[in-house]
C-alpha atoms as a PDB file:
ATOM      1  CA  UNK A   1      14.739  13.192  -1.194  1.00  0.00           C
ATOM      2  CA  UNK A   2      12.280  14.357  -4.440  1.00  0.00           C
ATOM      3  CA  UNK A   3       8.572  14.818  -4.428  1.00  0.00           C
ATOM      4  CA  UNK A   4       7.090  15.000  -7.363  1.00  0.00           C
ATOM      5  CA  UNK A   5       3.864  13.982  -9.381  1.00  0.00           C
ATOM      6  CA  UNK A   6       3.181  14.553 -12.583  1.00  0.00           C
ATOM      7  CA  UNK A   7      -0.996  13.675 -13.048  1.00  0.00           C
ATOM      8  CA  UNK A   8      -0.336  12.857 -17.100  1.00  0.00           C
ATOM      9  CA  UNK A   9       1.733   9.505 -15.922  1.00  0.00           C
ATOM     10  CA  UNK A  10      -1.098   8.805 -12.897  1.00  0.00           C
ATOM     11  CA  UNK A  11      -1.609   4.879 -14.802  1.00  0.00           C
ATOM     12  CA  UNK A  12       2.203   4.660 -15.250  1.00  0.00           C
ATOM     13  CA  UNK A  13       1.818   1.702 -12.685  1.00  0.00           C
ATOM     14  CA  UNK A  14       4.595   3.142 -10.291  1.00  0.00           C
ATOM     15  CA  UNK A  15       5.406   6.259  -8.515  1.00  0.00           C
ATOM     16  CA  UNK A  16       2.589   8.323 -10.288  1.00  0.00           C
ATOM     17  CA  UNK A  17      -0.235   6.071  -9.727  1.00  0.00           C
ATOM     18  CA  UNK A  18       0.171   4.976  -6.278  1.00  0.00           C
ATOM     19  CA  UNK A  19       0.573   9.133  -5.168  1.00  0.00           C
ATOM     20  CA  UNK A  20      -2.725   9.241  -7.162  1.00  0.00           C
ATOM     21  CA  UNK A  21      -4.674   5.941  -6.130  1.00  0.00           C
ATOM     22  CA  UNK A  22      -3.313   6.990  -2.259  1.00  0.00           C
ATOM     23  CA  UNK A  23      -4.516  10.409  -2.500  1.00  0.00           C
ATOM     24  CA  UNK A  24      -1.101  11.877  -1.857  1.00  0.00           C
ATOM     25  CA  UNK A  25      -0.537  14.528  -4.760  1.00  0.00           C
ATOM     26  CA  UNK A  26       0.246  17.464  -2.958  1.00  0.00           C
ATOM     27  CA  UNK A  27       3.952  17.763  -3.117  1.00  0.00           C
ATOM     28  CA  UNK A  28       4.881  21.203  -2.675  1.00  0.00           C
ATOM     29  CA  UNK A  29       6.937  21.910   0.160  1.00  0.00           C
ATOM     30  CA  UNK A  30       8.898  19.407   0.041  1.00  0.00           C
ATOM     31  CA  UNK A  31       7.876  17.371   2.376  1.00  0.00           C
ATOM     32  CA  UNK A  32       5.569  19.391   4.327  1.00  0.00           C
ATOM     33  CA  UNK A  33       2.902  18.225   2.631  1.00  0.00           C
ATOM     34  CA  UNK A  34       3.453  14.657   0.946  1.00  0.00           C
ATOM     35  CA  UNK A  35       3.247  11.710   3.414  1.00  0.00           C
ATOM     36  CA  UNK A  36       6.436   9.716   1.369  1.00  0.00           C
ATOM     37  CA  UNK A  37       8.890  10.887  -0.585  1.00  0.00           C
ATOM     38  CA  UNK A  38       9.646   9.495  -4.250  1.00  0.00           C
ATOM     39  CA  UNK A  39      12.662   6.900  -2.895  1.00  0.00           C
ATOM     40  CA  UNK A  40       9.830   5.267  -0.331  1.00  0.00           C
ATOM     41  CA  UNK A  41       7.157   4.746  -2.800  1.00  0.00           C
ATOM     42  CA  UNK A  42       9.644   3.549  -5.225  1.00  0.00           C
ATOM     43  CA  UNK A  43      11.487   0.943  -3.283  1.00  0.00           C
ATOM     44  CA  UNK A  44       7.984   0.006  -1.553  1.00  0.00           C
ATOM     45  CA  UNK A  45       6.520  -1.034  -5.601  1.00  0.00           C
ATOM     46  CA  UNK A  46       9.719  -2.552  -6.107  1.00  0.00           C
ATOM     47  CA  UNK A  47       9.662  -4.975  -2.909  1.00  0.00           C
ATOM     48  CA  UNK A  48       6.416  -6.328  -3.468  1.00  0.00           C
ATOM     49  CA  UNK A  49       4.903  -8.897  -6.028  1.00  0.00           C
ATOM     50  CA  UNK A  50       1.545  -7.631  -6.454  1.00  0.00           C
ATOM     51  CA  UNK A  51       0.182  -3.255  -6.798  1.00  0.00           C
ATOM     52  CA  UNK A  52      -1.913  -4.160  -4.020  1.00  0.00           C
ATOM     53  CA  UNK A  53       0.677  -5.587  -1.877  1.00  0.00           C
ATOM     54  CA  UNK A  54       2.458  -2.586  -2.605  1.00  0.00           C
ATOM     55  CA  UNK A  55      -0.679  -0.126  -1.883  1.00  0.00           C
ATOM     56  CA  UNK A  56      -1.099  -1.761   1.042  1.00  0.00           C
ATOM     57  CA  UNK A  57       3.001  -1.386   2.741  1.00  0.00           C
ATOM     58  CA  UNK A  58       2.999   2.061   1.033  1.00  0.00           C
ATOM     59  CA  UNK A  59      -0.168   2.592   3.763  1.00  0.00           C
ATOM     60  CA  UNK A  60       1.326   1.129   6.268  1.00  0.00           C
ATOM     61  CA  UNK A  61       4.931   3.337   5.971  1.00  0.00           C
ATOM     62  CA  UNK A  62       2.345   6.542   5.663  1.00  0.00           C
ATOM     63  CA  UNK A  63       0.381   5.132   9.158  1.00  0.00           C
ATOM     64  CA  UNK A  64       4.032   5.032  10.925  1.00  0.00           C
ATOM     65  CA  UNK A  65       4.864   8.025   9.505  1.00  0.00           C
ATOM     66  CA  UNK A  66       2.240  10.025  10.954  1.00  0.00           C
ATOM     67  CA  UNK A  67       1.757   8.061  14.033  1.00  0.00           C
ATOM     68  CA  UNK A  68       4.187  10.403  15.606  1.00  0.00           C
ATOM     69  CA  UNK A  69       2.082  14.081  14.204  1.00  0.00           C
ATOM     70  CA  UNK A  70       0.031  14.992  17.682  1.00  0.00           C
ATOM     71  CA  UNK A  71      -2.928  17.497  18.042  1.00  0.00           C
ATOM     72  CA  UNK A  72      -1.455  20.753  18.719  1.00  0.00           C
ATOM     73  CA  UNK A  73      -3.020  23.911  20.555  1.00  0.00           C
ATOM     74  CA  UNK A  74      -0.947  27.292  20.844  1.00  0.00           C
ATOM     75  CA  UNK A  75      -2.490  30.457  21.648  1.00  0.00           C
ATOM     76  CA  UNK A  76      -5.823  29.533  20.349  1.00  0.00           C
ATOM     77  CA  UNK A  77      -4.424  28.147  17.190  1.00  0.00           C
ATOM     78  CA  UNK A  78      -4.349  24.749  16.450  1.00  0.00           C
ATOM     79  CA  UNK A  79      -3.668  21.616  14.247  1.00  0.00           C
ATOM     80  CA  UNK A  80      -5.539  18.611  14.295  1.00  0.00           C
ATOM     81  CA  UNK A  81      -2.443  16.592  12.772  1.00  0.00           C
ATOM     82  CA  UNK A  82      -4.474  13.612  13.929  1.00  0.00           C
ATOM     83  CA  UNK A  83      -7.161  13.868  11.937  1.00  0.00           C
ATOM     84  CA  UNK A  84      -5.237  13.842   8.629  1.00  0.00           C
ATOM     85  CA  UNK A  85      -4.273  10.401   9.319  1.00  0.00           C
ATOM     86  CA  UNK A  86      -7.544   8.853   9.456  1.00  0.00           C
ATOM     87  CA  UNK A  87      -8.412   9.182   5.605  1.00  0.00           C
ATOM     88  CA  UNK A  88      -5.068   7.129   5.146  1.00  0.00           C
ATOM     89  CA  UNK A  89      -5.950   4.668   8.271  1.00  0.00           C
ATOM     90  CA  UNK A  90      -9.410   3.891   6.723  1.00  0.00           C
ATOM     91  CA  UNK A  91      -7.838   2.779   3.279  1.00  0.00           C
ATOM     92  CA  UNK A  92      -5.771   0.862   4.720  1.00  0.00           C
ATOM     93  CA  UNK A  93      -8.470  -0.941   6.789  1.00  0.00           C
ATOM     94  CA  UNK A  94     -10.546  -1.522   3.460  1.00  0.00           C
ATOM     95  CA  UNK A  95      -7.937  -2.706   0.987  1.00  0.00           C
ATOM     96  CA  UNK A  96      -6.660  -5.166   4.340  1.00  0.00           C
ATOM     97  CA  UNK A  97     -10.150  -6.573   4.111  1.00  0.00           C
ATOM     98  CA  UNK A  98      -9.969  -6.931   0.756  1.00  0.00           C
ATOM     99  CA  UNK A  99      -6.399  -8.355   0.002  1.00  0.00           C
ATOM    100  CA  UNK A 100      -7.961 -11.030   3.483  1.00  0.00           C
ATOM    101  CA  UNK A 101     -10.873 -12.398   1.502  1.00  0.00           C
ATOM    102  CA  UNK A 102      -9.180 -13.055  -1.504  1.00  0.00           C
ATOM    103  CA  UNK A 103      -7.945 -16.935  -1.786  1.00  0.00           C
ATOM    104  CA  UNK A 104      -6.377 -18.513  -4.341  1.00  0.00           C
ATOM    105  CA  UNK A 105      -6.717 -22.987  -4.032  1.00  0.00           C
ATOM    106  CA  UNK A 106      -3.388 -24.338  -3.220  1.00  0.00           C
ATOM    107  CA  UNK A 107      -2.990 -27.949  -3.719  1.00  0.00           C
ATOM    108  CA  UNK A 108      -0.528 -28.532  -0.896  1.00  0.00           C
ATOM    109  CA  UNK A 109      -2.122 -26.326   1.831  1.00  0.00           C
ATOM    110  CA  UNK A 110      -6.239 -25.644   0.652  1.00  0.00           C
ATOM    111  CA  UNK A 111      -6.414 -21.863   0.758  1.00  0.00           C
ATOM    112  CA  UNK A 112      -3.837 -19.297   1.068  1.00  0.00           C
ATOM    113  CA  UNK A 113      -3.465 -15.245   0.656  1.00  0.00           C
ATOM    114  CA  UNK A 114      -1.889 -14.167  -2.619  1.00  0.00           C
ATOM    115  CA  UNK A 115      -0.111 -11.742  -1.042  1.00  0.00           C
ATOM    116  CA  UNK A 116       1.458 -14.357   1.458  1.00  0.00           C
ATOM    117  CA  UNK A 117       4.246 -15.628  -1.180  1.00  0.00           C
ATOM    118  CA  UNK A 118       2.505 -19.419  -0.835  1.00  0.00           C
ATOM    119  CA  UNK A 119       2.677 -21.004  -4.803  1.00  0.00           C
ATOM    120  CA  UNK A 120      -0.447 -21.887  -6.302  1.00  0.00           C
ATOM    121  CA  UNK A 121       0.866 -24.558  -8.640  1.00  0.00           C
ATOM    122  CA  UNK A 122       3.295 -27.530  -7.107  1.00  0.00           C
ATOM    123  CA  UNK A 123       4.740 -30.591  -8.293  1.00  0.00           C
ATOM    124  CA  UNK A 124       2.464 -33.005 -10.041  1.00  0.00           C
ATOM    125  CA  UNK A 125      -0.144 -31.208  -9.437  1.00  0.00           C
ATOM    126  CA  UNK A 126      -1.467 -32.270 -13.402  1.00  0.00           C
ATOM    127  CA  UNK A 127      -0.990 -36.178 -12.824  1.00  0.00           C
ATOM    128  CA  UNK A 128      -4.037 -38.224 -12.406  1.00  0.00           C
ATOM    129  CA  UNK A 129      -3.823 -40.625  -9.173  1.00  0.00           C
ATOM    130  CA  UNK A 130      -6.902 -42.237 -10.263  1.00  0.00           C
ATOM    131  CA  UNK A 131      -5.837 -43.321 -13.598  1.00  0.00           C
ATOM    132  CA  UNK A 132      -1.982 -44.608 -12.877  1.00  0.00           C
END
């Protein structure tokens, strides 16, 4: 598995930009510190037919990720592992929102999600029933 981020390529419109637009640029470690590694984000952008689509499964891999980090207390030190899942968890919550009020018109079915798959252009949808 590779981490790695290189800022200079952050509008490359893969790997480099969604680590940027998700906030998840600190790489070192290996692991340690990035919630995916290069190979997830990759095949993630690669899967979907829209940035956003992809933005929003890369969140949703990072929220299953670290649904399984607990709050920790030894000896009077502890980590709130929790609590670095919630910046992710409220992204997510916003873009969902988003990508849920966007419609595009489809002839067959009246509105549908863009990131559902549904067509927005069919069969005859040019012809003009009125004039035939």
């Amino acid at each position: 598995m590779k981490y790695t981020y290189h800022p200079e390529y952050c509008a490359d419109g893969g790997l480099h930009q969604m680590r940027f637009e998700l906030g998840d640029t600190v790489i070192e470690s290996c692991g340690v510190s990035a919630a995916l590694c290069d190979e997830e984000y990759e095949s993630i952008i690669k899967s979907c037919k829209s940035w956003k689509a992809a933005k929003l499964k890369c969140l949703e891999a990072i929220m299953m990720k670290l649904s399984y980090e607990v709050d920790t207390q030894v000896d009077g030190l502890s980590y709130g592992l929790n609590q670095r899942a919630e910046r992710w968890r409220a992204m997510y919550k916003d873009l969902k929102k988003e990508l849920s009020s966007i419609s595009v018109p489809n002839g067959l079915n009246g509105m549908q999600s863009p990131v559902c798959g549904e067509h927005y252009f069919h069969t005859n949808m040019q012809s003009n029933v009125g004039k035939e």
